[in-house]
C-alpha atoms as a PDB file:
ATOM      1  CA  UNK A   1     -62.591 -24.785  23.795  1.00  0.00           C
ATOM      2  CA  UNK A   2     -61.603 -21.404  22.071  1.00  0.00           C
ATOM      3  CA  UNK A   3     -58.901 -21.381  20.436  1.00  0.00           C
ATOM      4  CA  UNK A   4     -57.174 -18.410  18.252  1.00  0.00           C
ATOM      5  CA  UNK A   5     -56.773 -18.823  14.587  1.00  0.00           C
ATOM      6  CA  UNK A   6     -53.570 -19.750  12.494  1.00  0.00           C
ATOM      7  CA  UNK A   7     -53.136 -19.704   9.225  1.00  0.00           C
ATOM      8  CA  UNK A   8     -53.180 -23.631   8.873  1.00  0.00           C
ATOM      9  CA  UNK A   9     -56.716 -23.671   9.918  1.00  0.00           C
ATOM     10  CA  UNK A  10     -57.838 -21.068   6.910  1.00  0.00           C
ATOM     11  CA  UNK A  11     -59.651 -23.741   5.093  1.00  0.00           C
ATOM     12  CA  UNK A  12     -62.342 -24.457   8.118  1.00  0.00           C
ATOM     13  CA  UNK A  13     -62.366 -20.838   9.144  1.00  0.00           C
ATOM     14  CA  UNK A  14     -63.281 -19.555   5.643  1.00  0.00           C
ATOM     15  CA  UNK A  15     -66.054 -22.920   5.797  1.00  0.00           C
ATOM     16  CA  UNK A  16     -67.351 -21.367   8.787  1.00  0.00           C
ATOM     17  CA  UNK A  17     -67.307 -17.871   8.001  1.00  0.00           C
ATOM     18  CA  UNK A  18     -69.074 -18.854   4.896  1.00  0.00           C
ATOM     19  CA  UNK A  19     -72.373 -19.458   6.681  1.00  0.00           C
ATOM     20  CA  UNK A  20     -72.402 -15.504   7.607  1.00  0.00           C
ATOM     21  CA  UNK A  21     -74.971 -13.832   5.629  1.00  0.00           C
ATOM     22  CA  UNK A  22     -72.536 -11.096   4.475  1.00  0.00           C
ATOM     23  CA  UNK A  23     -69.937 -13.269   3.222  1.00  0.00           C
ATOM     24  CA  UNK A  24     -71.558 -15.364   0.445  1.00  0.00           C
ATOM     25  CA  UNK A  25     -69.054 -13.505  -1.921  1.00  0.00           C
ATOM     26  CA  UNK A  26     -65.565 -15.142  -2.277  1.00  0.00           C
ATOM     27  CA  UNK A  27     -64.151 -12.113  -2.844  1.00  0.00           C
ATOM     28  CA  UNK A  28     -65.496 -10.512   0.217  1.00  0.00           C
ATOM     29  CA  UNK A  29     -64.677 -13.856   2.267  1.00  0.00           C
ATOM     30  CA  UNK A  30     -61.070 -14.042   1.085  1.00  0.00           C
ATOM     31  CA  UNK A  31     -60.798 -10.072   2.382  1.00  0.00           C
ATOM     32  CA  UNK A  32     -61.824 -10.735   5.848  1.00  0.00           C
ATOM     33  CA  UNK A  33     -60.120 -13.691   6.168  1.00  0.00           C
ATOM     34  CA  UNK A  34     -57.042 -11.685   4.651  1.00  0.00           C
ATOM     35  CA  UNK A  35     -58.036  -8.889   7.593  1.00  0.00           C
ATOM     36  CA  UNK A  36     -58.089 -11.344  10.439  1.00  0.00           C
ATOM     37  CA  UNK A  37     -54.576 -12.191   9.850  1.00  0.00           C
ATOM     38  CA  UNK A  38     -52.904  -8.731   9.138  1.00  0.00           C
ATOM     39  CA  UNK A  39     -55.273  -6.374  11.309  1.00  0.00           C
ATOM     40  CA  UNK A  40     -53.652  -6.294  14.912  1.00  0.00           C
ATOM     41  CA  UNK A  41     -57.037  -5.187  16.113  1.00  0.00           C
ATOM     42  CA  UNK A  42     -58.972  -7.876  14.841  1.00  0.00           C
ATOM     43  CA  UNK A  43     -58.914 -11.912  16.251  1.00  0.00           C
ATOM     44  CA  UNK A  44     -60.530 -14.654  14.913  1.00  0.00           C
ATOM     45  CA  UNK A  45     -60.990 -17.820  17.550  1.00  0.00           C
ATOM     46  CA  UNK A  46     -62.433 -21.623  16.631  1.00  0.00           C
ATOM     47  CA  UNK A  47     -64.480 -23.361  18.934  1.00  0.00           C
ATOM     48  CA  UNK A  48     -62.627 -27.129  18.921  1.00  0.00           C
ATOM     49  CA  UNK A  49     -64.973 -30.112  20.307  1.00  0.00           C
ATOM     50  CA  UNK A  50     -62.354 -32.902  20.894  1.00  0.00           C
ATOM     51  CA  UNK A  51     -60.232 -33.393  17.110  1.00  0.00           C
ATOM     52  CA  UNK A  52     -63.027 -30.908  15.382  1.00  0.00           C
ATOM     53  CA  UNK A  53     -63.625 -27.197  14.609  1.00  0.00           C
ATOM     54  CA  UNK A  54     -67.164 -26.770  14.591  1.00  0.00           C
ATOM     55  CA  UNK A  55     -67.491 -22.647  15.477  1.00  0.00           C
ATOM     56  CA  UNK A  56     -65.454 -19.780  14.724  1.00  0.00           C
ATOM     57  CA  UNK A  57     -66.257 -16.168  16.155  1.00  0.00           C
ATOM     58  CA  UNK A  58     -64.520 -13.638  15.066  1.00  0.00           C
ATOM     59  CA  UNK A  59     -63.895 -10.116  16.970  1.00  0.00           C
ATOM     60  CA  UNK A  60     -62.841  -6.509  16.208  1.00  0.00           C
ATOM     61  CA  UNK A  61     -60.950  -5.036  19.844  1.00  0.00           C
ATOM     62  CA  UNK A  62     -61.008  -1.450  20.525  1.00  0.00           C
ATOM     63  CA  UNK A  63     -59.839   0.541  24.062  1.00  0.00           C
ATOM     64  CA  UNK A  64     -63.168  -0.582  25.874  1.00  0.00           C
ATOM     65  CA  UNK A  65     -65.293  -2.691  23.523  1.00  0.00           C
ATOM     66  CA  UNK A  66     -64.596  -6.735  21.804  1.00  0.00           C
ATOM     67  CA  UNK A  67     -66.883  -6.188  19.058  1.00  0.00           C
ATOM     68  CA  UNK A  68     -68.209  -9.392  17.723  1.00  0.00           C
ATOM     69  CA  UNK A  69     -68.026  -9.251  14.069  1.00  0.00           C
ATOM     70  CA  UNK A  70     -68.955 -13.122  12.919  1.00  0.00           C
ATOM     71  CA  UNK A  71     -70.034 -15.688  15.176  1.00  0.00           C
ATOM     72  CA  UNK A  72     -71.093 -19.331  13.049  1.00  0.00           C
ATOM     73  CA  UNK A  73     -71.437 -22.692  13.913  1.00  0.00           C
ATOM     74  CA  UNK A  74     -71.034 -25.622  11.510  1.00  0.00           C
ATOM     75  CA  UNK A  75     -75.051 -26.645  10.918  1.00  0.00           C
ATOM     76  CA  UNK A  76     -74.672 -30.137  12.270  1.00  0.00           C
ATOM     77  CA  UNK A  77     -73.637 -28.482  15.554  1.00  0.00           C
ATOM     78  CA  UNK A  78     -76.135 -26.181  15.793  1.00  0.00           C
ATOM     79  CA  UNK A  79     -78.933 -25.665  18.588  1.00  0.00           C
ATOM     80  CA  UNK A  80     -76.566 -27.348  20.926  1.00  0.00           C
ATOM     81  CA  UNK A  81     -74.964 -24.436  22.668  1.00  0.00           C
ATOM     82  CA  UNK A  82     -71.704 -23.905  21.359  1.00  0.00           C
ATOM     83  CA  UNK A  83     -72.450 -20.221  19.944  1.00  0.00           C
ATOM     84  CA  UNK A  84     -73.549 -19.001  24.028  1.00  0.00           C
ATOM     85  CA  UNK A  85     -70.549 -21.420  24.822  1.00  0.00           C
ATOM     86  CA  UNK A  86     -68.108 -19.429  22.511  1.00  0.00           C
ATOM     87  CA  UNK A  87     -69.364 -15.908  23.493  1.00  0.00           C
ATOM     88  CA  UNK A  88     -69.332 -17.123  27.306  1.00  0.00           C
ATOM     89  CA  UNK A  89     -65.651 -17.940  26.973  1.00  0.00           C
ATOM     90  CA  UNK A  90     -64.607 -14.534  25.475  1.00  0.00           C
ATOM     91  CA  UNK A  91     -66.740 -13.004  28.211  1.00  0.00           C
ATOM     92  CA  UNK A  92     -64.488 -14.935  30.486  1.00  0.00           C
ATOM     93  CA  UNK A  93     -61.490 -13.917  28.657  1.00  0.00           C
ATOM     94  CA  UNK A  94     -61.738 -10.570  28.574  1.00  0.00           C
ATOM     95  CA  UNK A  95     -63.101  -9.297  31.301  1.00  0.00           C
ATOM     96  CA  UNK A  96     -62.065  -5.548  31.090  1.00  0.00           C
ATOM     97  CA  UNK A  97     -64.145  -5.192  27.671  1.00  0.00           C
ATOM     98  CA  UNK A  98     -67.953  -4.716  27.410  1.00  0.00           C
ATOM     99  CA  UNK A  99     -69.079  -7.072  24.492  1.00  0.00           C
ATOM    100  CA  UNK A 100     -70.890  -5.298  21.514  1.00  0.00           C
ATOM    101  CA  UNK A 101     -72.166  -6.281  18.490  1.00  0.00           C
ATOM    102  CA  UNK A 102     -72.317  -5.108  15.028  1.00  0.00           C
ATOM    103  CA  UNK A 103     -75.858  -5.145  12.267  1.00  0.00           C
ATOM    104  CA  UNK A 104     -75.252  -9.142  11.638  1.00  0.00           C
ATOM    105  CA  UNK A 105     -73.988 -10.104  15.157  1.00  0.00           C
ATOM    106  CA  UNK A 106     -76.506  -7.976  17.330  1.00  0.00           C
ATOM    107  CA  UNK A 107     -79.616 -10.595  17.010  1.00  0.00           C
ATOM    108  CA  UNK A 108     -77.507 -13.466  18.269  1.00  0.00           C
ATOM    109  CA  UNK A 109     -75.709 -11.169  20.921  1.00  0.00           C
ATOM    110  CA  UNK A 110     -79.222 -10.241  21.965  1.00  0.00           C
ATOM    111  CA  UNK A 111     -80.578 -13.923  22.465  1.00  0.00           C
ATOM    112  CA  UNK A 112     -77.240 -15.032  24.319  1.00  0.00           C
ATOM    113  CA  UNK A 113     -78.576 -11.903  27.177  1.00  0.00           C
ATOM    114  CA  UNK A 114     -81.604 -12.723  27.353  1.00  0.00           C
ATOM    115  CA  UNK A 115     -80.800 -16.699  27.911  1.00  0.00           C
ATOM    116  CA  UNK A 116     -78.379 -15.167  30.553  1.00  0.00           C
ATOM    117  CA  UNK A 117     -80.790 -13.124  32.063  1.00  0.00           C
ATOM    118  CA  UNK A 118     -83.394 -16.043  32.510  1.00  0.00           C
ATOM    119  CA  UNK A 119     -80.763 -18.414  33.895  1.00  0.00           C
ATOM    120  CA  UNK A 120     -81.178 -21.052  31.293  1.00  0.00           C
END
């Protein structure tokens, strides 16, 4: 289930958002965790499976466009799913924006269509 960030679940979210490959820096981590919380355009959800947070994406919304901007999934979680499951649910809510993705999101957004498209 997606659900949208709050600032008592910073710890797992900056976990998560640690696997990105462009947030390896602290510095740069603390910023865009610092950004999801203040910018009114940006929205960072968790994926929760039962009493766990195993998946965060994270979005940037314009007039048109949800722009995925980090999408990770804790590594013992992985292969299972739950990153098509997490884009599938913002798909489903918000259905008036196209879904884009940016240089580090694109190759996953890519994969999720093409699994789509094949009807697996």
């Amino acid at each position: 289930m997606l659900i949208r960030y709050k600032k008592s679940f910073e710890k797992i979210a900056m976990g998560l958002l640690s696997f990105m490959p462009n947030e390896k820096d602290l510095k740069k981590l603390l910023q865009s965790i610092k950004d999801y919380e203040t910018d009114e355009n940006l929205q960072l959800f968790l994926w929760r499976e039962e009493e766990d947070i195993i998946g965060l994406v994270g979005v940037s919304f314009t007039e048109a466009t949800l722009e995925v901007q980090h999408i990770s999934v804790n590594p013992s979680h992985r292969h299972q799913g739950i990153g098509k499951a997490m884009i599938k649910a913002l798909n489903e809510m918000y259905t008036d924006k196209e879904l884009t993705a940016n240089e580090y999101t694109e190759p996953f957004l890519l994969k999720c269509e093409e699994v789509c498209k094949s009807g697996e």
